[in-house]
C-alpha atoms as a PDB file:
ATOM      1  CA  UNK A   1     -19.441  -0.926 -26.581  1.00  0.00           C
ATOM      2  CA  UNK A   2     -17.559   2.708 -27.121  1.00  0.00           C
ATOM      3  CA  UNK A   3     -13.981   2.500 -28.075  1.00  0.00           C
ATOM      4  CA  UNK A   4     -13.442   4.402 -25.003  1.00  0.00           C
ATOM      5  CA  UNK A   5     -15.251   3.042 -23.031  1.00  0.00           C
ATOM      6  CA  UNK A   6     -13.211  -0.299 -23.855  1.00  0.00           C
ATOM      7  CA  UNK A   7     -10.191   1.589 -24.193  1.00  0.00           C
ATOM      8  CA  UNK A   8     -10.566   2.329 -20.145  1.00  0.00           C
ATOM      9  CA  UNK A   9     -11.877  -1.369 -19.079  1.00  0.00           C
ATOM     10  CA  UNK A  10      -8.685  -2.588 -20.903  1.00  0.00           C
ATOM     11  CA  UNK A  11      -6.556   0.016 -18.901  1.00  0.00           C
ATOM     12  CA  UNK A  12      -8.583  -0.824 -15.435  1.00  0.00           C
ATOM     13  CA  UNK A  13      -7.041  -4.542 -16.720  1.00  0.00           C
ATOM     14  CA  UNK A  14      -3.678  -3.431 -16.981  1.00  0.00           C
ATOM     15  CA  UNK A  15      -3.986  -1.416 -13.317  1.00  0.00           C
ATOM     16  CA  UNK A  16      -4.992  -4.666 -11.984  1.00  0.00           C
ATOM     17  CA  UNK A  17      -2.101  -6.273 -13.087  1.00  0.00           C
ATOM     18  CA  UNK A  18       0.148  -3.579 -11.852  1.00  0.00           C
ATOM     19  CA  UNK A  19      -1.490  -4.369  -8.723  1.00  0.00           C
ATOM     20  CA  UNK A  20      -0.487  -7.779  -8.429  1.00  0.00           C
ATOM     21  CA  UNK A  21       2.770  -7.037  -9.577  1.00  0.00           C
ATOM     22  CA  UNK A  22       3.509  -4.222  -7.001  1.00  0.00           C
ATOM     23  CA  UNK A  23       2.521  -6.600  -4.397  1.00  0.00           C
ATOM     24  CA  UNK A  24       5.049  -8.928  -5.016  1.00  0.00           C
ATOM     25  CA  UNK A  25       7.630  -6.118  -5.377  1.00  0.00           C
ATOM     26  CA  UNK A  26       9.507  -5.862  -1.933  1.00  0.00           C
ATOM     27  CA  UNK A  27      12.308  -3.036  -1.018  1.00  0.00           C
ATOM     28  CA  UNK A  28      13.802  -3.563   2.213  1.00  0.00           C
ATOM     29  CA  UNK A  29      13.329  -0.475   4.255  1.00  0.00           C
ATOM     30  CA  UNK A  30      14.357   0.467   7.861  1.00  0.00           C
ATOM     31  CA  UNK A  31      12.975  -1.448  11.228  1.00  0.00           C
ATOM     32  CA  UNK A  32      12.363  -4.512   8.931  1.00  0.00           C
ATOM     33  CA  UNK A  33       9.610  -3.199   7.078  1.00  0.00           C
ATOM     34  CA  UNK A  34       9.445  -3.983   3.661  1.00  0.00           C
ATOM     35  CA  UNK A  35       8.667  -1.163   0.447  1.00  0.00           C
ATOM     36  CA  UNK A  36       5.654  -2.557  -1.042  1.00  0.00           C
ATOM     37  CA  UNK A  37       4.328  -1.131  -4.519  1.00  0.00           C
ATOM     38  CA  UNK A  38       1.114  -2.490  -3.974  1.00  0.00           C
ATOM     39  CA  UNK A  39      -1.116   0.535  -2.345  1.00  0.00           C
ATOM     40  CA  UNK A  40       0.324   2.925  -4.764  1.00  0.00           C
ATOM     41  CA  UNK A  41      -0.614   1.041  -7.743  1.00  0.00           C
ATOM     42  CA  UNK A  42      -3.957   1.218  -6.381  1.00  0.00           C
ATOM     43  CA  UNK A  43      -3.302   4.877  -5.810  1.00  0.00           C
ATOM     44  CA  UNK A  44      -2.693   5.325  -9.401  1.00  0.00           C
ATOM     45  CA  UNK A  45      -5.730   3.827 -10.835  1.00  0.00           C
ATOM     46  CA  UNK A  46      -7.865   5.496  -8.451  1.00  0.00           C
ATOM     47  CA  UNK A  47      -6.359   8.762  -9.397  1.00  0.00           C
ATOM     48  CA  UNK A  48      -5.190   8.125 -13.385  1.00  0.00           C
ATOM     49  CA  UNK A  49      -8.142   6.379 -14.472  1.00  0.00           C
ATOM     50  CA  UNK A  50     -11.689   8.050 -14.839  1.00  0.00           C
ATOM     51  CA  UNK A  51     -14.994   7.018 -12.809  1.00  0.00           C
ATOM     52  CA  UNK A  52     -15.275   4.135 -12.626  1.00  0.00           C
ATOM     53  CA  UNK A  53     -12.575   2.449 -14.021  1.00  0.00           C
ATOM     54  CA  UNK A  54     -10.067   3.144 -10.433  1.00  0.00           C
ATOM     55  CA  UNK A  55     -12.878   1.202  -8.707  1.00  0.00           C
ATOM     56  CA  UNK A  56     -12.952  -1.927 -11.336  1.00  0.00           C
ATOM     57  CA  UNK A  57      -8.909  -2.428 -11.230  1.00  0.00           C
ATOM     58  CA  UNK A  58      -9.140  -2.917  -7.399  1.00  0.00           C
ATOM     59  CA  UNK A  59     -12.252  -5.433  -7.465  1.00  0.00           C
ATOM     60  CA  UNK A  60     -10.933  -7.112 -10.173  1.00  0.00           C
ATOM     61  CA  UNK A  61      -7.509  -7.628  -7.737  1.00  0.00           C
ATOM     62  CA  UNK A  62      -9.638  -8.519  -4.533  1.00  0.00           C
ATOM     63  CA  UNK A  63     -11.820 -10.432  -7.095  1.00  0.00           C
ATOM     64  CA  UNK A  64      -8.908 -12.496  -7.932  1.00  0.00           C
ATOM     65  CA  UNK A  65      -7.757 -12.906  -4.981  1.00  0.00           C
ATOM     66  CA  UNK A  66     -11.222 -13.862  -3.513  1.00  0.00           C
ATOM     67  CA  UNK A  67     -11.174 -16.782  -6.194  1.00  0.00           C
ATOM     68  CA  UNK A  68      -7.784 -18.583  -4.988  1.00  0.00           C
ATOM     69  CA  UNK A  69      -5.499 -16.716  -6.886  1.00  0.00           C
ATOM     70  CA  UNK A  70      -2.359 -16.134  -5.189  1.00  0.00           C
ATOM     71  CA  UNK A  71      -2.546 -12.067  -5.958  1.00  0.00           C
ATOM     72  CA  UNK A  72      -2.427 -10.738  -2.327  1.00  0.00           C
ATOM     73  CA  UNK A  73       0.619 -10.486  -0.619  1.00  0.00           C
ATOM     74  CA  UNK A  74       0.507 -13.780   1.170  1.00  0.00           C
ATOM     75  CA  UNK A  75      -1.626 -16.124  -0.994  1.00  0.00           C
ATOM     76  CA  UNK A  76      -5.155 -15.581  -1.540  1.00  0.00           C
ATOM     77  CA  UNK A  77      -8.872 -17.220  -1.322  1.00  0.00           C
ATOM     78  CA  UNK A  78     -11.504 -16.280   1.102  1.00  0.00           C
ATOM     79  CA  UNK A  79      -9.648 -17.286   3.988  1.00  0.00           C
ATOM     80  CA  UNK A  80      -6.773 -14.506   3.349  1.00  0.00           C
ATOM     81  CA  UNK A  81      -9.396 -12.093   2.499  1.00  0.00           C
ATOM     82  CA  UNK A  82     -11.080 -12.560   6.310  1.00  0.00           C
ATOM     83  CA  UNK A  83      -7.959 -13.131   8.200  1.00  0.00           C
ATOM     84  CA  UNK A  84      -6.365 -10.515   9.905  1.00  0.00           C
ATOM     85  CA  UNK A  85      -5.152  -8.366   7.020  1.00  0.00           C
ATOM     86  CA  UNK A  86      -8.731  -8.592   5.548  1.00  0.00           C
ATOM     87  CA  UNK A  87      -9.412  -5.196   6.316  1.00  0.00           C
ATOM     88  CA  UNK A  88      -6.290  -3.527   4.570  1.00  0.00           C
ATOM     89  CA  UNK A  89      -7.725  -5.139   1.451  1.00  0.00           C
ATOM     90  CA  UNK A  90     -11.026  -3.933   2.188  1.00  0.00           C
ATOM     91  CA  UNK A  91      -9.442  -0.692   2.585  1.00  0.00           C
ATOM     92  CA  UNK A  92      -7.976  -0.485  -0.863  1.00  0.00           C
ATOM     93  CA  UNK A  93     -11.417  -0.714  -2.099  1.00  0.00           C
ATOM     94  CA  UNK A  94     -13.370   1.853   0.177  1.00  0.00           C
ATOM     95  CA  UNK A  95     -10.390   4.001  -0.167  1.00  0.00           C
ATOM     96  CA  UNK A  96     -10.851   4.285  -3.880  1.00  0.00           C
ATOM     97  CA  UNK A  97     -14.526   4.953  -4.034  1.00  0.00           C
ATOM     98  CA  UNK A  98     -14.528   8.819  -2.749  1.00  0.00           C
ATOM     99  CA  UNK A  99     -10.905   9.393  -4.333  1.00  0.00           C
ATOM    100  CA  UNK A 100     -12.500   8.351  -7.533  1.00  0.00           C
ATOM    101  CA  UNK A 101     -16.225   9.764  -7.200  1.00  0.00           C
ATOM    102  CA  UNK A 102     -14.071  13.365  -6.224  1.00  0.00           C
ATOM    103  CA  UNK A 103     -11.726  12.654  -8.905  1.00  0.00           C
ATOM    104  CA  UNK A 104     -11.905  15.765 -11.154  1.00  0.00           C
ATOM    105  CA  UNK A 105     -11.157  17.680  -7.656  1.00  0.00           C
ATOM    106  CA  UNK A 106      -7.840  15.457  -6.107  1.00  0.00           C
ATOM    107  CA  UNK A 107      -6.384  16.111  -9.640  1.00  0.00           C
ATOM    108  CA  UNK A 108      -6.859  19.507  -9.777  1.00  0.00           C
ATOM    109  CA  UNK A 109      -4.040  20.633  -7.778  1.00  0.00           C
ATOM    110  CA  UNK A 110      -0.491  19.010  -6.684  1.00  0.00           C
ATOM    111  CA  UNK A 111      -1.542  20.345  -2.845  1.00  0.00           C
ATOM    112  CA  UNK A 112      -4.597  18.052  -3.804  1.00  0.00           C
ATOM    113  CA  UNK A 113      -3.337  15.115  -4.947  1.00  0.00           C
ATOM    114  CA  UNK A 114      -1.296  14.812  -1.832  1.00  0.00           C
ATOM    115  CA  UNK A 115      -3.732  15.827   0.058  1.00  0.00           C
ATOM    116  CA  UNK A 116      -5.830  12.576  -1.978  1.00  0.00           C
ATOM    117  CA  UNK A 117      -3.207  10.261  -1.510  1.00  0.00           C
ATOM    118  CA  UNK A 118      -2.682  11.126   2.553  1.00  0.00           C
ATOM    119  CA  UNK A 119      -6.875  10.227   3.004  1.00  0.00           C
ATOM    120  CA  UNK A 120      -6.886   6.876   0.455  1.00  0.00           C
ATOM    121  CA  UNK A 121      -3.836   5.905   2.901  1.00  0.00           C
ATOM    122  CA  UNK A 122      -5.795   6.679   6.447  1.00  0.00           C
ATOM    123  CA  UNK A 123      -8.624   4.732   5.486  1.00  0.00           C
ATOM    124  CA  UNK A 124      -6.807   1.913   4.519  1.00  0.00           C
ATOM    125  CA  UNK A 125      -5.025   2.242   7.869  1.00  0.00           C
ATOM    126  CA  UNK A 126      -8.297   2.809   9.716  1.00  0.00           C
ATOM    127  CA  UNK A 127      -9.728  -0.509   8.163  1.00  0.00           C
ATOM    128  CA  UNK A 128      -6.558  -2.366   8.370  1.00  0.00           C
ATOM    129  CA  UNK A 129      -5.808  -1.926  11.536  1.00  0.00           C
ATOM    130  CA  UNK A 130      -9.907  -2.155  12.740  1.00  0.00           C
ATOM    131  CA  UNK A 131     -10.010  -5.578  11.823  1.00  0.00           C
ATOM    132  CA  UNK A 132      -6.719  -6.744  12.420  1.00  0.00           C
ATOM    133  CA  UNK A 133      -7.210  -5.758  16.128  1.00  0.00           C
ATOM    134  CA  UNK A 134     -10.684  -7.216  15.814  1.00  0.00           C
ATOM    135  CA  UNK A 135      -9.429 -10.346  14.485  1.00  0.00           C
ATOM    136  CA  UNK A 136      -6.157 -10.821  17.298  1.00  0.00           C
ATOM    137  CA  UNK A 137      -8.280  -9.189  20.153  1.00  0.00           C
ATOM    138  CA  UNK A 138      -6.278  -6.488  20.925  1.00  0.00           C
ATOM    139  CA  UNK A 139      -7.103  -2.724  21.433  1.00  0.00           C
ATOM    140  CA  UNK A 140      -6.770  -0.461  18.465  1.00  0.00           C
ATOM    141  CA  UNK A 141      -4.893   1.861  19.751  1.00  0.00           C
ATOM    142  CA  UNK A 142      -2.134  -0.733  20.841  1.00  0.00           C
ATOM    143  CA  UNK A 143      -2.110  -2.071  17.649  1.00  0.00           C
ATOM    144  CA  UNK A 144      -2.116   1.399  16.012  1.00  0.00           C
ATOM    145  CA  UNK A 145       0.630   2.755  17.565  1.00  0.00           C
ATOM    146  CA  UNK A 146       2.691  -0.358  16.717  1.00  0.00           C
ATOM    147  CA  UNK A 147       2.513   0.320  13.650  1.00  0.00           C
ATOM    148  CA  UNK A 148       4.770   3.617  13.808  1.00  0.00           C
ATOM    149  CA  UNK A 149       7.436   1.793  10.935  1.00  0.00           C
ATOM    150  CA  UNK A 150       4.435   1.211   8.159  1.00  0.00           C
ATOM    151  CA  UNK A 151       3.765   5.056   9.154  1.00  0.00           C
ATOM    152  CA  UNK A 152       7.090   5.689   7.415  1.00  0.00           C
ATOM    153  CA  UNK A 153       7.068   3.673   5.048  1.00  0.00           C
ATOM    154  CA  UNK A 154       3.459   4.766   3.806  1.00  0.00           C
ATOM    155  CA  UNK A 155       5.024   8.247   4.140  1.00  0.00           C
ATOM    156  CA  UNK A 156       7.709   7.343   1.093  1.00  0.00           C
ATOM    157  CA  UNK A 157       4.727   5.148  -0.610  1.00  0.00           C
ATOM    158  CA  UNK A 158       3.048   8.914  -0.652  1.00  0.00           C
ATOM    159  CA  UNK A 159       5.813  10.829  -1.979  1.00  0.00           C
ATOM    160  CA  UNK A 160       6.705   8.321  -4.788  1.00  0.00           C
ATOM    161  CA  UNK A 161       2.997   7.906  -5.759  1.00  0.00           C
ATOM    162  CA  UNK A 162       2.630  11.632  -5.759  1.00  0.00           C
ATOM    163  CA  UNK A 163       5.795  11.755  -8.523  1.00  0.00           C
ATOM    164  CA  UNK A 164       4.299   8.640 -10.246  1.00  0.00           C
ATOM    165  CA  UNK A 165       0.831  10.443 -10.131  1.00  0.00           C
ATOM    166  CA  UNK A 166       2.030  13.815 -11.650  1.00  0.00           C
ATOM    167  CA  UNK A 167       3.827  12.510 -13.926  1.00  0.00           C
ATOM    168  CA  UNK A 168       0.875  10.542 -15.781  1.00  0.00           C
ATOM    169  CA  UNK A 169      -1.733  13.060 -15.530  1.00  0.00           C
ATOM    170  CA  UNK A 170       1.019  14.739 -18.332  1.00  0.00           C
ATOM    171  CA  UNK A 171      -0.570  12.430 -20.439  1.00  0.00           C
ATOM    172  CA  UNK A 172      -3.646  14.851 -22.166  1.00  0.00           C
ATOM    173  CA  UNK A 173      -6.355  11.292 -22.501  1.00  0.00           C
ATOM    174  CA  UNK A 174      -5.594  10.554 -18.751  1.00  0.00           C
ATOM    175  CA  UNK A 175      -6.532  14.489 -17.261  1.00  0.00           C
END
């Protein structure tokens, strides 16, 4: 195996593991939503790490998670992973694909990495809140627009991601 090659597997690793830990990282935040790091640690390895290491990090978390560990927000095991917030996690992973496949382009550009971010947040939202309104049997639109306080919060998730993201792509191995 390449040194790099391992280099980035053992980095896709340590993603994962941010992962985990920014889902168990909680700020409170207005209207009783809670800050969770968890989406823009996935953010960051989809953007930071090269094709296809972005993609491994987040099946290695939904991997665990799938297996019983207790990496998702509320437990884990197949059960968690087809409830009702099935479909965020299945977002985190179809989000990541194009973001990572178009990488070379959402870097390119601070207007682009925002730009990034704002999409690999919609389509987890799209998912998310697809299956969650699949799963309770209510329209998607009601759910949807009860969701106006995770709106916000993924707004701040953006910003702070888009600092976080910056900041590492300083770092000449990671462009």
């Amino acid at each position: 195996m390449h040194s790099s090659r391992l280099k980035f597997l053992m980095l896709a690793s340590l993603c994962c593991a941010l992962i985990v830990v920014g889902t168990q990282i909680r700020i409170p935040f207005f209207f009783g939503v809670p800050l969770t790091m968890q989406t823009p640690m996935i953010q960051m390895a989809a953007l930071c790490l090269p094709y296809p290491f972005g993609i491994y990090s987040v099946l290695l978390y939904l991997m665990l998670g799938a297996s019983g560990f207790p990496v998702f927000s509320g437990g884990g095991g197949l059960t968690y992973l087809l409830g009702p917030t099935g479909g965020y996690l299945l977002g985190f992973l179809v989000a990541t694909i194009p973001l990572q496949i178009h990488r070379s382009l959402c870097i390119s550009k601070p207007p682009m990495i925002l730009f990034a971010l704002t999409i690999h947040t919609v389509i987890i939202f799209f998912l998310g809140i697809s299956w969650h309104s699949y799963q309770a049997g209510i329209s998607f639109w009601k759910l949807a627009s009860g969701m106006t306080p995770f709106y916000f919060a993924a707004t701040i998730k953006i910003i702070l991601t888009f600092a976080l993201v910056k900041s590492l792509l300083r770092i000449p191995k990671l462009k």
